[in-house]
Protein backbone atom coordinates (compact mmCIF):
# COMPACT_ATOMS: atom_id res chain seq x y z
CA UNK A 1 23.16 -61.04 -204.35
CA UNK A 2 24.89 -64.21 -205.93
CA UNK A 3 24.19 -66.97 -207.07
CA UNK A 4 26.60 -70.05 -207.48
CA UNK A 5 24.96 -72.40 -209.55
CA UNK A 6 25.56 -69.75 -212.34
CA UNK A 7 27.95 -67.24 -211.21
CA UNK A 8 25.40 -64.22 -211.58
CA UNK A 9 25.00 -61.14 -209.61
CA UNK A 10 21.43 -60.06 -209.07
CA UNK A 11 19.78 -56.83 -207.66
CA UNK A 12 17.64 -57.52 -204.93
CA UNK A 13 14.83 -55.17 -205.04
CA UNK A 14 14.03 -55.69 -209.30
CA UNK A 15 15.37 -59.45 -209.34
CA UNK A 16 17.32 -58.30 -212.34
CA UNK A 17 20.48 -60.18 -213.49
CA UNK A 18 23.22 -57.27 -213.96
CA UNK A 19 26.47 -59.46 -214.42
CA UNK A 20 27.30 -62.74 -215.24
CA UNK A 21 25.98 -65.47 -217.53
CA UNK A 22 22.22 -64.86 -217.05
CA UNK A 23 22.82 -61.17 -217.30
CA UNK A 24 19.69 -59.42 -218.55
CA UNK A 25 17.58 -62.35 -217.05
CA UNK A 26 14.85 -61.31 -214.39
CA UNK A 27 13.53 -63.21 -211.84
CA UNK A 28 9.71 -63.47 -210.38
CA UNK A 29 9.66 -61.56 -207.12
CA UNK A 30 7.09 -62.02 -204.29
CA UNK A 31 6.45 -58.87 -201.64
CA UNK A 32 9.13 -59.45 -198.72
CA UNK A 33 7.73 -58.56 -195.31
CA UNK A 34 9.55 -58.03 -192.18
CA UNK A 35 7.78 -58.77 -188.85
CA UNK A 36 8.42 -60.34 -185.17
CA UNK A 37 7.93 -64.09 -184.81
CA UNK A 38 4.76 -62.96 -182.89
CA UNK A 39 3.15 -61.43 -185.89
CA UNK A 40 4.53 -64.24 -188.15
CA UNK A 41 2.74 -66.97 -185.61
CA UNK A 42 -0.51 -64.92 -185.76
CA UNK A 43 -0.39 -64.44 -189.82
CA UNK A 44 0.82 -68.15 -190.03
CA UNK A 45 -0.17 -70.32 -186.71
CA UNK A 46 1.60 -73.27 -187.86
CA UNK A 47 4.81 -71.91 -189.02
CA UNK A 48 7.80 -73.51 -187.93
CA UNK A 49 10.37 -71.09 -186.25
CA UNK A 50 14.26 -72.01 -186.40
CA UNK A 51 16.18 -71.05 -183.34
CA UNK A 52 19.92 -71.53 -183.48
CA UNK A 53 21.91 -73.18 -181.20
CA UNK A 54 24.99 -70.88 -180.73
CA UNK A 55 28.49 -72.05 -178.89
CA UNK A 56 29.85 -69.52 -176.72
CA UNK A 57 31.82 -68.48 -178.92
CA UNK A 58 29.86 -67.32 -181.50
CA UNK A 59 27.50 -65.41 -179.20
CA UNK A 60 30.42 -63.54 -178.43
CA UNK A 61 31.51 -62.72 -181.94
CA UNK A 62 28.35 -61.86 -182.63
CA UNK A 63 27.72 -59.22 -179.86
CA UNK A 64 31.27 -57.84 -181.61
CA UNK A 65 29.74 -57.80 -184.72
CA UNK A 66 26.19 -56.15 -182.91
CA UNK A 67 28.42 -53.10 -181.41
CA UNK A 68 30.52 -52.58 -184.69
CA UNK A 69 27.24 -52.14 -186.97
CA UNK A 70 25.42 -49.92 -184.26
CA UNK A 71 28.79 -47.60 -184.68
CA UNK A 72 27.72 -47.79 -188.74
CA UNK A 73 23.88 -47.38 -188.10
CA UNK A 74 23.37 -44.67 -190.24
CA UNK A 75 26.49 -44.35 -192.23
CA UNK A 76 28.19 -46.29 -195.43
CA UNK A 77 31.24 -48.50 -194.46
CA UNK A 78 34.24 -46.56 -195.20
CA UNK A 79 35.29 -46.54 -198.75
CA UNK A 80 32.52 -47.83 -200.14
CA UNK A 81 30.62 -44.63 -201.24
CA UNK A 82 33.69 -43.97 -203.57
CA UNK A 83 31.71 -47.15 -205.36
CA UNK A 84 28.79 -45.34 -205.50
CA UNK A 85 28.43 -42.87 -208.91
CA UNK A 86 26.52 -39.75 -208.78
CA UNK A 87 23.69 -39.06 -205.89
CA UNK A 88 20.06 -37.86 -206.09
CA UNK A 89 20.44 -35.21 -204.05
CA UNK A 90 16.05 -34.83 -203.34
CA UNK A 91 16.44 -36.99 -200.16
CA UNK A 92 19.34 -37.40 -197.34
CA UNK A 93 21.37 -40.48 -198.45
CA UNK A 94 20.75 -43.11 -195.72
CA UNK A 95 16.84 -41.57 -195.13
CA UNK A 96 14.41 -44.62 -194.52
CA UNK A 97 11.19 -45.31 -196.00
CA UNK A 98 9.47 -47.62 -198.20
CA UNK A 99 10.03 -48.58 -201.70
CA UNK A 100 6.93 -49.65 -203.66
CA UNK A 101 6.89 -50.41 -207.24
CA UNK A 102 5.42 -51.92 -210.08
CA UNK A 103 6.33 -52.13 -213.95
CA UNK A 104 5.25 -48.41 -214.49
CA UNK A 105 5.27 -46.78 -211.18
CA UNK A 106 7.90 -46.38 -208.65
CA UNK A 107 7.37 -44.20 -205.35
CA UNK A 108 9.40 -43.59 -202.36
CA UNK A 109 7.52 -43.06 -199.00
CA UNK A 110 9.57 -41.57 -196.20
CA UNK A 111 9.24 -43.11 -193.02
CA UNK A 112 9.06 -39.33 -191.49
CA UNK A 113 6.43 -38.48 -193.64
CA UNK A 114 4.51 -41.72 -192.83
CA UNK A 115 4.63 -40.15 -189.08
CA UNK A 116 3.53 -36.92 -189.84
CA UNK A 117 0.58 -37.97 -191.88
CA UNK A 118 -0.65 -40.35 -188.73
CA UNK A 119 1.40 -43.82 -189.30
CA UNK A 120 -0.48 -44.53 -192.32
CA UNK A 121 -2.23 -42.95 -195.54
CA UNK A 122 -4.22 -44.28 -198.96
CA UNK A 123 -2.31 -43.29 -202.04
CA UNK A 124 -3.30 -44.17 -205.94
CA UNK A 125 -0.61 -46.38 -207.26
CA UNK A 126 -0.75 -47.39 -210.81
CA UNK A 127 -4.11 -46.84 -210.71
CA UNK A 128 -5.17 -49.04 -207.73
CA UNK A 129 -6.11 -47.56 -204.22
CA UNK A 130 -2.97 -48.60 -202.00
CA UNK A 131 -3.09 -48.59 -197.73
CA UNK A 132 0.34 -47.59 -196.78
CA UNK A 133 1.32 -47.25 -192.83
CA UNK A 134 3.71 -48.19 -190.25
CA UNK A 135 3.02 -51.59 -188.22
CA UNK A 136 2.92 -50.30 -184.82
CA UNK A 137 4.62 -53.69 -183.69
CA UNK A 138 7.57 -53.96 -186.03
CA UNK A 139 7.57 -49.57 -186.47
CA UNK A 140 8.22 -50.72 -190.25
CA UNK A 141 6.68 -49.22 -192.91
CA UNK A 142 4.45 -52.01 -195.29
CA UNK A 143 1.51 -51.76 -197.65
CA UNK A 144 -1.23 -53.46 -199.09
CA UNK A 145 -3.78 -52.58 -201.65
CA UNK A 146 -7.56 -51.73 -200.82
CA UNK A 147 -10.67 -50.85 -201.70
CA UNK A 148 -10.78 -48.16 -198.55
CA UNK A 149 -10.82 -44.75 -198.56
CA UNK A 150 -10.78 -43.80 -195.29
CA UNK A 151 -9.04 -45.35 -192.27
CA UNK A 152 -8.62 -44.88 -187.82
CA UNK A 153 -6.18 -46.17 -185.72
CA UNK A 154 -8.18 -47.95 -182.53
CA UNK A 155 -4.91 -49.11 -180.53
CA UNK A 156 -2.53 -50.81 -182.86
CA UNK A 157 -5.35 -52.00 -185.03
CA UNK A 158 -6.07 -49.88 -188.20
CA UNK A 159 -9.54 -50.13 -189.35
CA UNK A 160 -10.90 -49.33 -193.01
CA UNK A 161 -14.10 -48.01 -193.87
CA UNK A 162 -14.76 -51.06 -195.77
CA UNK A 163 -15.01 -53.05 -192.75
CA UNK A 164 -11.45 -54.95 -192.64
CA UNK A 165 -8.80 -54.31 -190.17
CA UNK A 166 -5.49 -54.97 -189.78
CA UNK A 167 -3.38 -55.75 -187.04
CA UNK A 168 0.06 -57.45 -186.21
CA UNK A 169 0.54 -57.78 -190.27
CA UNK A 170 -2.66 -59.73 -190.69
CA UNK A 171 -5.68 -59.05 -192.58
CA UNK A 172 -9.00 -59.56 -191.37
CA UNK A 173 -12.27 -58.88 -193.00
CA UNK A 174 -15.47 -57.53 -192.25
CA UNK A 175 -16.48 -61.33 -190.25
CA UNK A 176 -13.46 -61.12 -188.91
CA UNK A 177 -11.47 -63.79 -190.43
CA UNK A 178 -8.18 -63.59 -191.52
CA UNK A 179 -8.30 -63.30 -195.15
CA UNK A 180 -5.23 -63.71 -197.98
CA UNK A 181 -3.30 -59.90 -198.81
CA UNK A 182 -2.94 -58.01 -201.86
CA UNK A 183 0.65 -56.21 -201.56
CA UNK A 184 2.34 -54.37 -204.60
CA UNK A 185 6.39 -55.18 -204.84
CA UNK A 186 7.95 -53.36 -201.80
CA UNK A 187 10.63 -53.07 -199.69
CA UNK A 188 12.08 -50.93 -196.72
CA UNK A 189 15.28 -49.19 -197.85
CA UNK A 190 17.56 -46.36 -197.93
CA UNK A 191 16.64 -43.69 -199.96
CA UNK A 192 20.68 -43.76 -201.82
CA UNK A 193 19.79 -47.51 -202.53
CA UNK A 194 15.94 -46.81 -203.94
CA UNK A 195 17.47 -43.39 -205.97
CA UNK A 196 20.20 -46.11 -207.53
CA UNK A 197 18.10 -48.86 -208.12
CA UNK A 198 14.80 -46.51 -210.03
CA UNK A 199 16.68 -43.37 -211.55
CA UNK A 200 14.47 -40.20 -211.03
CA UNK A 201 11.41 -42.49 -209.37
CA UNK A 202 8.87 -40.53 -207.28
CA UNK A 203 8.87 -39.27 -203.76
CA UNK A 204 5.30 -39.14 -202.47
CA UNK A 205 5.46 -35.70 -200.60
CA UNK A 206 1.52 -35.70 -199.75
């Protein structure tokens, strides 16, 4: 990612400056979620949502654009893993799952492990009980931390021992009231892009 007020390159998941004048520089990040505009209207009821007005035209090169990337889906572009230095070979390249991390820990959580443990599990990271699952509603993998130790699914709302729930990205507690979250840095990724980014960082196998 850019920027041209300075003319410096920074990578997106650390917020690290790695060319250009600010090199070296890092940036504060906040926890990036990805959700429907349903879940975003029920986390945020008076959010404004920006529809765009397309010409005909651009719907159509768009739906060019759509069928070109689904051929990609699941591949590099050609030529560009010759820009790419040596792999981590632990995980296929383009595997998806979540990347969490703080200043000391960084962990990897497959998406295929996720499903195989029940769409969601508590893990320990960097000390502090963390809830990590896949929203049934997006089918992306997110996280929070929590004071929970056990959870159960009850439809696509995932209830803690502690009394809380959560459902279509929102937290409620035990009154049921949506209440603010408590996320670690995170993103979903590809596994080459989260083995490049945190050299030798953890895989949680569970």
């Amino acid at each position: 990612m850019g920027d041209r007020e300075s003319g410096s390159f920074w990578q997106h998941l650390t917020g690290k400056c790695v060319y250009g004048p600010l090199k070296g520089y890092r940036r504060e990040l906040f926890p990036l979620l990805r959700m429907t505009v349903g879940q975003a209207l029920e986390a945020y009821p008076d959010a404004q949502v920006a529809l765009s007005r397309l010409l005909f035209y651009q719907r159509v090169i768009i739906r060019a654009q759509e069928g070109v990337l689904s051929l990609l889906r699941g591949r590099l572009p050609p030529g560009f893993q010759w820009t790419m230095g040596e792999e981590d070979p632990r995980r296929p390249r383009m595997e998806r799952g979540l990347a969490v991390w703080t200043d000391r820990v960084q962990r990897f959580y497959p998406t295929a492990t996720l499903r195989t443990r029940g769409n969601a599990l508590i893990d320990e990271l960097d000390g502090r009980p963390t809830l990590v699952y896949v929203d049934p509603t997006s089918g992306i993998p997110t996280c929070l931390h929590t004071d929970a130790t056990e959870w159960s699914w009850q439809g696509d709302t995932l209830t803690l021992d502690t009394g809380e729930s959560t459902r279509g990205g929102v937290i409620y507690d035990t009154q049921g009231a949506t209440r603010a979250d408590d996320r670690p840095r995170q993103s979903i990724t590809c596994w080459y892009v989260y083995a490049f980014t945190f050299p030798g960082g953890e895989i949680y196998e569970g």
